[in-house]
Protein backbone atom coordinates (compact mmCIF):
# COMPACT_ATOMS: atom_id res chain seq x y z
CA UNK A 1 0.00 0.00 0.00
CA UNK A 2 1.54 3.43 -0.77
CA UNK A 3 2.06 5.99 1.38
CA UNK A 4 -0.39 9.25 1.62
CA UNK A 5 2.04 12.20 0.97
CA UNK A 6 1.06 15.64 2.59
CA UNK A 7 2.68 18.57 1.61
CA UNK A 8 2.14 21.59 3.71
CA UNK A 9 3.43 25.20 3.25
CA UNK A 10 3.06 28.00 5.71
CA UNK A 11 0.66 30.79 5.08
CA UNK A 12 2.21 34.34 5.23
CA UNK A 13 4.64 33.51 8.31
CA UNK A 14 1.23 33.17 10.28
CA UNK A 15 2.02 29.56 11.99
CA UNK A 16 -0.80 28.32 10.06
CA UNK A 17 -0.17 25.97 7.01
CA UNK A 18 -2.34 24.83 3.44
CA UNK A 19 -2.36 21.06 3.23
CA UNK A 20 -2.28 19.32 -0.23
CA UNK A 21 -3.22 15.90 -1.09
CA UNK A 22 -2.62 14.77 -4.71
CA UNK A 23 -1.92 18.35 -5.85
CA UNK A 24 -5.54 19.19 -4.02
CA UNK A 25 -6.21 21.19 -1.42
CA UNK A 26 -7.15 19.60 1.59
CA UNK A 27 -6.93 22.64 4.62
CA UNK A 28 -5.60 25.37 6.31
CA UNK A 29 -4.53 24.39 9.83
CA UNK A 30 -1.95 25.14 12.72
CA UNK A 31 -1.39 21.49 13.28
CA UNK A 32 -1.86 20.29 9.77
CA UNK A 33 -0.31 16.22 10.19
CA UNK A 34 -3.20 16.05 12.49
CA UNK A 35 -6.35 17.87 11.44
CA UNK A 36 -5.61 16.52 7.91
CA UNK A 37 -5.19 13.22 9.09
CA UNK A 38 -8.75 13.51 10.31
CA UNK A 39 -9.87 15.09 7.06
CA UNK A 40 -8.60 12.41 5.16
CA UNK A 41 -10.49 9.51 7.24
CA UNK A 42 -13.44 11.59 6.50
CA UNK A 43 -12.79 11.54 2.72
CA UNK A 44 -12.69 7.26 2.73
CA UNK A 45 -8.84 7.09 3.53
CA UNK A 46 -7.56 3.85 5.15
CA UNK A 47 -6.48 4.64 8.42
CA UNK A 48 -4.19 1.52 8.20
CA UNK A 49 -2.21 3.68 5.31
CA UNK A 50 0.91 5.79 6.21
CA UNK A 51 0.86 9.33 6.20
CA UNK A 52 4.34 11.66 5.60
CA UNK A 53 4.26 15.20 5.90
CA UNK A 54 7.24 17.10 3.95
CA UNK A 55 7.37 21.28 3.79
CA UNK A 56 6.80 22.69 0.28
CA UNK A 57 10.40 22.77 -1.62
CA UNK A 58 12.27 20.47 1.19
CA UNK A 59 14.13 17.37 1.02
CA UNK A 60 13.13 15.82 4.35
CA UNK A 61 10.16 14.57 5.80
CA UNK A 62 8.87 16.49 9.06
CA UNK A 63 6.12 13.53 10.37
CA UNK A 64 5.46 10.10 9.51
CA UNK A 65 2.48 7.95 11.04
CA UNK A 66 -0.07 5.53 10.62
CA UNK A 67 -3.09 7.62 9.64
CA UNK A 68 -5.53 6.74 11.94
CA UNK A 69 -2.72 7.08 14.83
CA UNK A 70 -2.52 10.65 13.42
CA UNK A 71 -5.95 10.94 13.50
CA UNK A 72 -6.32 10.20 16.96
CA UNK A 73 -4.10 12.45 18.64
CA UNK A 74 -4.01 16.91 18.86
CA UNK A 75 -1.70 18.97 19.98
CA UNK A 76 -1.99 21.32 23.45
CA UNK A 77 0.08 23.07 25.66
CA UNK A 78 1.10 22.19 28.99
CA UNK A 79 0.83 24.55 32.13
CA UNK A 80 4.57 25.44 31.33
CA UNK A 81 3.25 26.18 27.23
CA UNK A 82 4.97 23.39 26.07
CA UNK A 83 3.69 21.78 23.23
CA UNK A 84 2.56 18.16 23.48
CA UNK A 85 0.09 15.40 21.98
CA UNK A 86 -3.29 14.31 23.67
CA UNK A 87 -6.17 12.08 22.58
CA UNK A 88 -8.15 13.80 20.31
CA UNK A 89 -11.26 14.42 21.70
CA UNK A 90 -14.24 15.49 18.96
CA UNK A 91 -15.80 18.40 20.46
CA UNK A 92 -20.03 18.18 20.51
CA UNK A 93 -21.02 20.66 17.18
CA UNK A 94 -18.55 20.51 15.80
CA UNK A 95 -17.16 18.88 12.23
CA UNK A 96 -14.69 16.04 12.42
CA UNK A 97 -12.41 18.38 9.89
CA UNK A 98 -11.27 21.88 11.05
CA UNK A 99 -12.69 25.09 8.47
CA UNK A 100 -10.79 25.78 5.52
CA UNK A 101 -9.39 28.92 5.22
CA UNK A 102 -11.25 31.34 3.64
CA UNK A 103 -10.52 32.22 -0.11
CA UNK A 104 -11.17 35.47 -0.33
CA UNK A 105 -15.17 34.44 -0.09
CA UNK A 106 -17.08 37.74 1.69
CA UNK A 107 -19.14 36.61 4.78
CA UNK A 108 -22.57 35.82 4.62
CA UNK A 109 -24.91 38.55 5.99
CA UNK A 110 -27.61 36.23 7.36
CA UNK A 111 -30.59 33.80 6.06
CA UNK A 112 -32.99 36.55 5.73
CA UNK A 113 -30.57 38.68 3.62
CA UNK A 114 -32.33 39.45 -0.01
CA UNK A 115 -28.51 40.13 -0.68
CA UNK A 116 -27.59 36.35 -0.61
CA UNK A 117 -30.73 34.70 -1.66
CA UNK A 118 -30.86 32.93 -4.87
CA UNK A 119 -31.10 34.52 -8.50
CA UNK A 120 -34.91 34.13 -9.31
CA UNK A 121 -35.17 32.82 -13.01
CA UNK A 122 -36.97 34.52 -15.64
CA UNK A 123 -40.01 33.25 -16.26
């Protein structure tokens, strides 16, 4: 079975990164290996697969793991703001995948908004 490669780059020096998949995009996360480990399951990935995790235009490989050990795990800090991993925990409302980031996309103004309601067809 091949391996599921990941390529991340950072987004304007702003410790968050784009994920690709495949030349796709898959997010927009701090912790990338992980959320888009999760993303991935949701998408029909086989957690039994491996996923690495290079940076955009490096040699190396940052992370390696199975991906539904990925999956399983975030990131926090400690009381001391160290970094380390924890059981992911799904929190209740919200999405197994964190939000993409936004492209450019102007924000919705609400449901009753005659602004973003549907072009009516010409009858």
């Amino acid at each position: 079975m091949s391996d599921i490669i990941m390529i991340v780059s950072e987004v304007d020096n702003s410790g968050r990164y784009d994920a690709h998949v495949d030349g796709r995009y898959l997010l927009t996360s701090a912790q990338p290996f992980l959320d888009g480990a999760r993303a991935l399951i949701g998408h029909g990935y086989d957690p039994t697969r491996r996923l690495v995790m290079p940076r955009a235009n490096r040699e190396h490989v940052d992370l390696v793991a199975p991906l539904g050990i990925a999956a399983g795990l975030t990131v926090e800090s400690t009381r001391s703001g160290r970094p380390t991993f924890r059981p992911y925990r799904r929190r209740v409302g919200v999405d197994s995948a964190p939000p993409a980031r936004s492209r450019d996309v102007p924000a919705t103004r609400g449901l009753n908004s005659t602004e973003n309601a549907p072009a009516k067809a010409a009858a």
